[in-house]
Protein backbone atom coordinates (compact mmCIF):
# COMPACT_ATOMS: atom_id res chain seq x y z
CA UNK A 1 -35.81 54.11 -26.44
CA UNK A 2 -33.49 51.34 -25.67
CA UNK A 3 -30.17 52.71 -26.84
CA UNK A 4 -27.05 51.17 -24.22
CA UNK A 5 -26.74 46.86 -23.61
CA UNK A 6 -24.73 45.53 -21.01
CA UNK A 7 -22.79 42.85 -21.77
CA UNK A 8 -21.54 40.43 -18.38
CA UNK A 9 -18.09 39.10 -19.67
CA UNK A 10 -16.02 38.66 -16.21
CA UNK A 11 -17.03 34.95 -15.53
CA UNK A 12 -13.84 32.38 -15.78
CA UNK A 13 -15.92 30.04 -18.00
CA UNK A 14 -14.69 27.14 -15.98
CA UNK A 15 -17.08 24.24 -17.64
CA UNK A 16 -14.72 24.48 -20.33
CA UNK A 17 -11.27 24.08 -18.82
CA UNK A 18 -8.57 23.46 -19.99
CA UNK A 19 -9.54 25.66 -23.51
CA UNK A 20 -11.25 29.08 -21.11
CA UNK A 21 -7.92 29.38 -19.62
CA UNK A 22 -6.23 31.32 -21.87
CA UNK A 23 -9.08 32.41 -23.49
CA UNK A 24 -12.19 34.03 -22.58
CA UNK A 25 -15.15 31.78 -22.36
CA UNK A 26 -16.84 34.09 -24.21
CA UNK A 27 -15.08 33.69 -27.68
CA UNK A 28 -15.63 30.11 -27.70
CA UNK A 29 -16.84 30.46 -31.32
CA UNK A 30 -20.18 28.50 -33.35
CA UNK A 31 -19.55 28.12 -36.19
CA UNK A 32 -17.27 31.04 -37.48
CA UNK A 33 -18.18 33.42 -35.15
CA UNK A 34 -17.34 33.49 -30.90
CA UNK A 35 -20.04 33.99 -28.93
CA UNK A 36 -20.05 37.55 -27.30
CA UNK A 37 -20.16 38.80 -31.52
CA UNK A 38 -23.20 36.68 -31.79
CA UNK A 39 -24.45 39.12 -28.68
CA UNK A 40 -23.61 42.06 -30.26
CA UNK A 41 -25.08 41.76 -33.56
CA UNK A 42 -28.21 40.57 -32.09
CA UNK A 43 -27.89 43.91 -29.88
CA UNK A 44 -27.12 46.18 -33.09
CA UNK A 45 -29.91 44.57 -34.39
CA UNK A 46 -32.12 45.95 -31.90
CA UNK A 47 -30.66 49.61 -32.17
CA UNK A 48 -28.48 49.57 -29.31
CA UNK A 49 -25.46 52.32 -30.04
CA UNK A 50 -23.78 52.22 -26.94
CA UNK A 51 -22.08 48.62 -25.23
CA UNK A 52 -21.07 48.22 -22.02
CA UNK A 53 -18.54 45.20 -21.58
CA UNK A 54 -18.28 44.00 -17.63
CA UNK A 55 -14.58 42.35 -17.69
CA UNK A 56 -12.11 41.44 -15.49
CA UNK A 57 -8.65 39.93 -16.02
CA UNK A 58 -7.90 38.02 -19.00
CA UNK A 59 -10.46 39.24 -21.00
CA UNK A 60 -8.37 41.37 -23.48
CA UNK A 61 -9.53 39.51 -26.42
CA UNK A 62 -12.46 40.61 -26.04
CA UNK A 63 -11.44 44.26 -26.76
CA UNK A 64 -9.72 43.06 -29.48
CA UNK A 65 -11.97 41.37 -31.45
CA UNK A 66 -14.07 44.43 -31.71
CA UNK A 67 -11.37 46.66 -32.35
CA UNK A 68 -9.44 47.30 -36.09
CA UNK A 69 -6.72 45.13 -36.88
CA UNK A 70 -4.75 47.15 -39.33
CA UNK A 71 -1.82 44.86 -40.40
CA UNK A 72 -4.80 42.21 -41.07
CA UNK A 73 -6.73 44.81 -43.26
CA UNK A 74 -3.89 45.78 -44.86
CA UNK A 75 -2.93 42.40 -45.92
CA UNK A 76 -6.10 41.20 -46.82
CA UNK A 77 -6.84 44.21 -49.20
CA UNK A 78 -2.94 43.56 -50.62
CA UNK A 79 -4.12 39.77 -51.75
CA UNK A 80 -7.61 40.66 -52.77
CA UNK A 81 -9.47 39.16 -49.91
CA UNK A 82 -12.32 41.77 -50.18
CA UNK A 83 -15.11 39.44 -48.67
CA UNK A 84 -12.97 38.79 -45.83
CA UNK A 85 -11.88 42.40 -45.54
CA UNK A 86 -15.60 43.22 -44.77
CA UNK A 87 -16.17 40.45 -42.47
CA UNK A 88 -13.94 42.04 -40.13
CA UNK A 89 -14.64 45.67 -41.07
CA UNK A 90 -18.03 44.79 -40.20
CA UNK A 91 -17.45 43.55 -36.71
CA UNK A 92 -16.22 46.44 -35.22
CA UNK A 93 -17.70 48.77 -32.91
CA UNK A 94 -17.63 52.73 -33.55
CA UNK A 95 -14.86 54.55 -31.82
CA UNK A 96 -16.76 55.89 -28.54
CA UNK A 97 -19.75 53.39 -28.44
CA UNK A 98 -17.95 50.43 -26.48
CA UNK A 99 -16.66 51.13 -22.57
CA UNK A 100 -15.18 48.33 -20.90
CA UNK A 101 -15.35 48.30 -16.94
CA UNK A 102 -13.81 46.05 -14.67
CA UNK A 103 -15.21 43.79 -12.22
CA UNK A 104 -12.83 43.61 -9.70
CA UNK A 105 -14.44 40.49 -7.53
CA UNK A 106 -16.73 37.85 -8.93
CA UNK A 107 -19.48 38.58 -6.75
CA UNK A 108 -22.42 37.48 -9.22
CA UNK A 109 -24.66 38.48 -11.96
CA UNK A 110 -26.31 41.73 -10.02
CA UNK A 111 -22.61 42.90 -9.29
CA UNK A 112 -21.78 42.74 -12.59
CA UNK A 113 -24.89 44.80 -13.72
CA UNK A 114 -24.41 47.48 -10.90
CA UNK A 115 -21.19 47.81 -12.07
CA UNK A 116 -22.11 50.04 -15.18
CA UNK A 117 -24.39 52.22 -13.19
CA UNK A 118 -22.56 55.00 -13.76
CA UNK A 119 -22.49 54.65 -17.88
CA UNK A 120 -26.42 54.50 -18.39
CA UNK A 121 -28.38 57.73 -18.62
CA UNK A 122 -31.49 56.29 -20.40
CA UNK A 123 -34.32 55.23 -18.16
CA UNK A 124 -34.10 51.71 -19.18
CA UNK A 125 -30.91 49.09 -20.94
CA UNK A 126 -31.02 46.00 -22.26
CA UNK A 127 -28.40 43.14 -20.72
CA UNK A 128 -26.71 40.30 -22.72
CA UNK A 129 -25.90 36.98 -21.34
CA UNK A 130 -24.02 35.55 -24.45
CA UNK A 131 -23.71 32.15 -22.94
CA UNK A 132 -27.35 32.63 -24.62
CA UNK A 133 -27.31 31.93 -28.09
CA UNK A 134 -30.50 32.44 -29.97
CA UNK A 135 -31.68 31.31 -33.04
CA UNK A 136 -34.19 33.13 -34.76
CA UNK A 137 -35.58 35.40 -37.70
CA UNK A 138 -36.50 38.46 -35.81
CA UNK A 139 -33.20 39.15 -33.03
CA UNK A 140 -34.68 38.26 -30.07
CA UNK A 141 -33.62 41.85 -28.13
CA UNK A 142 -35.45 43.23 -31.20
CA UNK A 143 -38.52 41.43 -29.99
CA UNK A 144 -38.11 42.56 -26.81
CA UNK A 145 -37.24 46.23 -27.57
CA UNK A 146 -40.28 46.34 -29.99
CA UNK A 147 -42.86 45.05 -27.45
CA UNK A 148 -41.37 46.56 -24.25
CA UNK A 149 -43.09 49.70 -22.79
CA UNK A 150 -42.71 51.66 -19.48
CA UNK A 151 -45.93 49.48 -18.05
CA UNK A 152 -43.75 46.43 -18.07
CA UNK A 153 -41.16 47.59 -16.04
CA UNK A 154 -38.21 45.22 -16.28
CA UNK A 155 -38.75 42.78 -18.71
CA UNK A 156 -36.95 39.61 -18.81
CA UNK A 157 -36.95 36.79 -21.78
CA UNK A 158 -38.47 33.27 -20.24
CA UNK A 159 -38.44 29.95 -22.07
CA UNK A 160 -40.64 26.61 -20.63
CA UNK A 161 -38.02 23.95 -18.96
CA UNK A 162 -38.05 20.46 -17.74
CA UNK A 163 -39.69 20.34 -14.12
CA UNK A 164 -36.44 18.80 -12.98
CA UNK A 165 -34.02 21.61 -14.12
CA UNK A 166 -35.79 24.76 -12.20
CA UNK A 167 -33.11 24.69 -9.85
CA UNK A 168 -30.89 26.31 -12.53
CA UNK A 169 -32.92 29.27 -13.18
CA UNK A 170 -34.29 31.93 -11.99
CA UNK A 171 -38.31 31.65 -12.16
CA UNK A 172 -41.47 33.01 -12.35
CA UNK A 173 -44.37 33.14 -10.17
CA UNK A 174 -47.19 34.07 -12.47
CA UNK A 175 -50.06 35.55 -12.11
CA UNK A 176 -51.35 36.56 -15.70
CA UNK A 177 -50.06 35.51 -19.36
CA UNK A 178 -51.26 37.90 -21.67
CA UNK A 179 -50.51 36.56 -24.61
CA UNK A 180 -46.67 36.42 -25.72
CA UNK A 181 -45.97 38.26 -22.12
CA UNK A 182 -46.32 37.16 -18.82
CA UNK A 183 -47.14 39.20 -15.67
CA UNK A 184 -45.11 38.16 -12.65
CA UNK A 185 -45.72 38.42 -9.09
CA UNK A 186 -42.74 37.15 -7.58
CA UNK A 187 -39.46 35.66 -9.11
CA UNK A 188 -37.18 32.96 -7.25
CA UNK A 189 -33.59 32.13 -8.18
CA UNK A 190 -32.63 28.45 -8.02
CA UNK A 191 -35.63 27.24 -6.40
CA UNK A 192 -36.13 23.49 -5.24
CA UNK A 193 -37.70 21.34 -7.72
CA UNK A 194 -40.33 20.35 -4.97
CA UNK A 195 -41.78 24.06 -4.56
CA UNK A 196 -40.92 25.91 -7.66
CA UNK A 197 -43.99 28.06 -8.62
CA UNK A 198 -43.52 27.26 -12.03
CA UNK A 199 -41.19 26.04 -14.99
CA UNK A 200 -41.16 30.09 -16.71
CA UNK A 201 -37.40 30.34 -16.29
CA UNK A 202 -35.42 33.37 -17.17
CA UNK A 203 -32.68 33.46 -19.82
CA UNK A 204 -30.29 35.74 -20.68
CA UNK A 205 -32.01 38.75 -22.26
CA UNK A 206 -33.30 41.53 -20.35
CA UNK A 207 -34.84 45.45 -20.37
CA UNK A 208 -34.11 47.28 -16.95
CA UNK A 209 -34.91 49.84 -15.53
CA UNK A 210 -31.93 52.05 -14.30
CA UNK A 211 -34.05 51.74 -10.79
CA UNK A 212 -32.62 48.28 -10.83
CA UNK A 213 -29.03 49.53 -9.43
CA UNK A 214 -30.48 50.89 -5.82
CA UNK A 215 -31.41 47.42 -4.89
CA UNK A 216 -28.32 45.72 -6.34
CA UNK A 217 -26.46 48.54 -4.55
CA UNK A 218 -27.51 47.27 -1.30
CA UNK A 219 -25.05 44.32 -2.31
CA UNK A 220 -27.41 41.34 0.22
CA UNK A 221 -25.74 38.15 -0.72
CA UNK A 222 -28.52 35.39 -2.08
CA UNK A 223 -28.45 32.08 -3.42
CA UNK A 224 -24.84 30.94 -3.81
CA UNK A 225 -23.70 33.71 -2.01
CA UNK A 226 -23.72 36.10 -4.83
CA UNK A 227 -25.41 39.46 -5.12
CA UNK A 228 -28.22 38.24 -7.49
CA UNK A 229 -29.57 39.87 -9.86
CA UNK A 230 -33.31 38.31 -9.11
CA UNK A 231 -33.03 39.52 -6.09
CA UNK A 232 -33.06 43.31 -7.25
CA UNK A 233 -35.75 42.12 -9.59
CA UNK A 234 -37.78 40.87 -6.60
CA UNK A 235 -37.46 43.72 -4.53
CA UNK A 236 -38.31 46.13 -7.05
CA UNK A 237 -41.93 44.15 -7.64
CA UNK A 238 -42.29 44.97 -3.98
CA UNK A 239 -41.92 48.62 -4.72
CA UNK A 240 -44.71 48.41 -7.34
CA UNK A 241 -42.47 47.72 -10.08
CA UNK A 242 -43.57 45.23 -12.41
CA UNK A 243 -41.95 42.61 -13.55
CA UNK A 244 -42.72 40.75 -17.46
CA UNK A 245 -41.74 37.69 -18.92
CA UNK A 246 -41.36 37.71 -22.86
CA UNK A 247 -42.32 34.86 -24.67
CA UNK A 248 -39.80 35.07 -27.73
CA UNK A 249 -40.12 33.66 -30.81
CA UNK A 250 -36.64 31.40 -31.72
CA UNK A 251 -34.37 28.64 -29.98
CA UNK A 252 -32.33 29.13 -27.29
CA UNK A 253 -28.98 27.18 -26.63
CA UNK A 254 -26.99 27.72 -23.30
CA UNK A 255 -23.51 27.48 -24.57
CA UNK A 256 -22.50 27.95 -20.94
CA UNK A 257 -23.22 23.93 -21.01
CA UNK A 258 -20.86 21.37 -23.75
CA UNK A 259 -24.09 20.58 -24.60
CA UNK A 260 -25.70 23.61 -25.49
CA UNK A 261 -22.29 24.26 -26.99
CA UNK A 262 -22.94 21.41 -29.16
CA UNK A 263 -26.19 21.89 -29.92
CA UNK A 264 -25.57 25.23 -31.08
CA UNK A 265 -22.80 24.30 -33.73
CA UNK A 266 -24.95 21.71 -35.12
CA UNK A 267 -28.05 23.77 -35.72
CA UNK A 268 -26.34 26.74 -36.98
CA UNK A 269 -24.12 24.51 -39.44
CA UNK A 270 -27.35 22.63 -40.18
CA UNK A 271 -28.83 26.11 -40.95
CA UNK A 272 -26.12 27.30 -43.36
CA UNK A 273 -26.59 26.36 -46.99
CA UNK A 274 -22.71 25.89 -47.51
CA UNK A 275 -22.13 23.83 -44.75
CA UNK A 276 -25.23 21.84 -44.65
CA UNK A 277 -24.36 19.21 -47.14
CA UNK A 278 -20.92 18.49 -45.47
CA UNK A 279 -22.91 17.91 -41.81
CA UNK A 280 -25.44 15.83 -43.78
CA UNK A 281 -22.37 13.56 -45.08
CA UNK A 282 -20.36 13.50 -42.03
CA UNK A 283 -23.53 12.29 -40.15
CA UNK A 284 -24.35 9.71 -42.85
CA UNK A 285 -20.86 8.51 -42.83
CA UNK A 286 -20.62 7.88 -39.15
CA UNK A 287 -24.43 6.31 -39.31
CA UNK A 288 -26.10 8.91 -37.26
CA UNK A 289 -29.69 10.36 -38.84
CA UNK A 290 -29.81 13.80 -39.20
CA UNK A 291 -33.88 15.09 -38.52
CA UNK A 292 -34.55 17.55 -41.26
C-alpha cells in the first residue's frame, strides 16, 4: 500500500525570474489552480494520506495554501460565496498528514528525496515532481499505484522524446517492454544524444522503495554535480533491484519550461467547458486556428 508522497519543492524556479522571486515556482498557477495543488490532488487521488513537502527558504506559501484561512472563510460564508467557500475548504490537507522538512543546500533531486528518510515507514512512497503536470482521466499516480507490485521494485513514469532532447532526462536502457511497463537494465541521467540507449525518459512520478535512501545516503556527486537521484536508482539495479518504466495513459507538460507552462494553460482552458468558448474567440480574433 502506497500511503506517504514526497513532494520536492526547494528548487528556486529560476526559468521564471523575475515572477519565482518572491514566489515559489511551484504556485505558478494553470488555470485557477498553482501547480504543487495540481500534485496533490493527483496524489489524494491515488490514496496517499500522508505528504511530505521538501522546502527550503521562501517557500512559506506553500504551507499556506494548504492550510485554513479563517478570515477568508469567514468572509466568504458572511456574503454567501458557498461555492467558493468549498473550493478552499477542499484544498486543505488534514491536520497531521502534511510535514514540511527543510533542505538546507540545493544539492539535487536524490538530496531532496533522502531528506524525508526519516518520515516514511511503509516499504515503498510515491514522489511528485509538480513541474509535471498531467493531463488525464485516470490520475496518473493512480495508474501507477494500481499496477505497481513488489516485483517492480522502483517504478518510475517514462514518456517517448525527441532523439535530440535525451540529454535532459534521465533514461532507460531497456531490455523488455511488457506491455504498458518496461523492464530496465540500466538508467543514465543526461546522457549524450550520440550514445543514449534509448529515448524512454523519466518524468516526474515515481514508486520507491525506502531501500532507495542507503544509496542516496552515500551522497556521490553525478551529473551536474548533484547527488542524483538516478544514480541511487542505478545502483540499486546492481543490487538486484529492479527497476520499471510505466507507460501512462495522459499528457504530460513540463511547466518547469515557459513552454510547457504555456502549453499547459492552453489545454486545460481548452478542456474546460466555461472557458473554452472565450479561448476559441480570443484565438479567432487574433487569427490563430485552434485544432479541435
Amino acid at each position: 500500500m502506497i500511503k506517504t508522497a514526497v513532494f520536492p519543492v526547494a528548487g528556486l524556479g529560476s526559468r521564471f525570474l523575475p515572477a519565482t522571486k518572491a514566489i515559489p515556482k511551484e504556485m505558478l498557477v494553470v488555470v485557477d489552480k498553482p501547480l504543487i495543488q495540481y500534485a496533490v490532488e493527483e496524489a489524494k487521488a491515488a490514496g496517499i494520506e500522508k505528504f511530505i513537502f521538501i522546502t527550503s527558504q521562501g517557500k512559506e506559501a506553500i504551507e499556506n495554501h494548504f492550510d485554513s484561512h479563517s478570515g477568508l472563510e469567514s468572509t466568504l460564508q458572511a456574503r454567501g460565496k458557498i461555492e467558493d467557500l468549498e473550493k478552499i475548504r477542499s484544498i486543505r490537507i488534514p491536520e497531521g498528514q502534511a510535514l514540511f522538512v527543510r533542505q538546507h543546500e540545493p544539492l539535487g533531486l536524490g538530496h531532496a528525496v533522502w531528506c524525508a528518510r526519516h518520515f516514511i515507514q511503509e516499504d515503498a512512497f510515491a514522489l511528485l515532481l509538480a513541474d509535471d503536470l498531467i493531463q488525464s482521466k485516470v490520475p496518473c499516480l493512480k495508474q501507477m499505484v494500481d499496477s505497481y507490485t513488489k516485483n517492480d521494485g522502483n517504478m518510475v513514469a517514462v514518456i517517448d522524446v525527441p532523439k535530440n532532447e535525451v540529454n535532459r532526462y534521465g533514461i532507460l536502457d531497456i531490455a523488455l517492454q511488457p506491455g504498458a511497463k518496461v523492464n530496465a537494465k540500466a538508467v543514465i541521467e543526461k546522457p549524450d544524444i550520440s550514445t543514449a540507449p534509448s529515448s524512454t525518459a523519466i518524468i516526474g512520478r515515481y514508486i520507491l522503495s525506502t531501500s532507495i535512501f542507503e544509496p542516496l545516503g552515500l551522497k556521490k556527486a553525478g551529473t551536474g554535480g548533484e547527488i542524483q537521484l538516478t544514480d541511487g536508482l542505478q545502483s540499486m539495479l546492481g543490487a538486484n533491484v529492479p527497476l520499471t518504466g510505466f507507460r501512462f495513459s495522459g499528457e504530460r507538460y513540463d511547466c518547469g519550461t515557459k513552454v510547457g507552462w504555456l502549453q499547459a494553460n492552453l489545454a486545460l482552458a481548452a478542456s474546460d467547458p466555461e472557458l473554452r468558448p472565450y479561448l476559441e474567440s480570443a484565438f479567432t480574433s487574433l487569427k490563430i486556428p485552434l485544432s479541435a
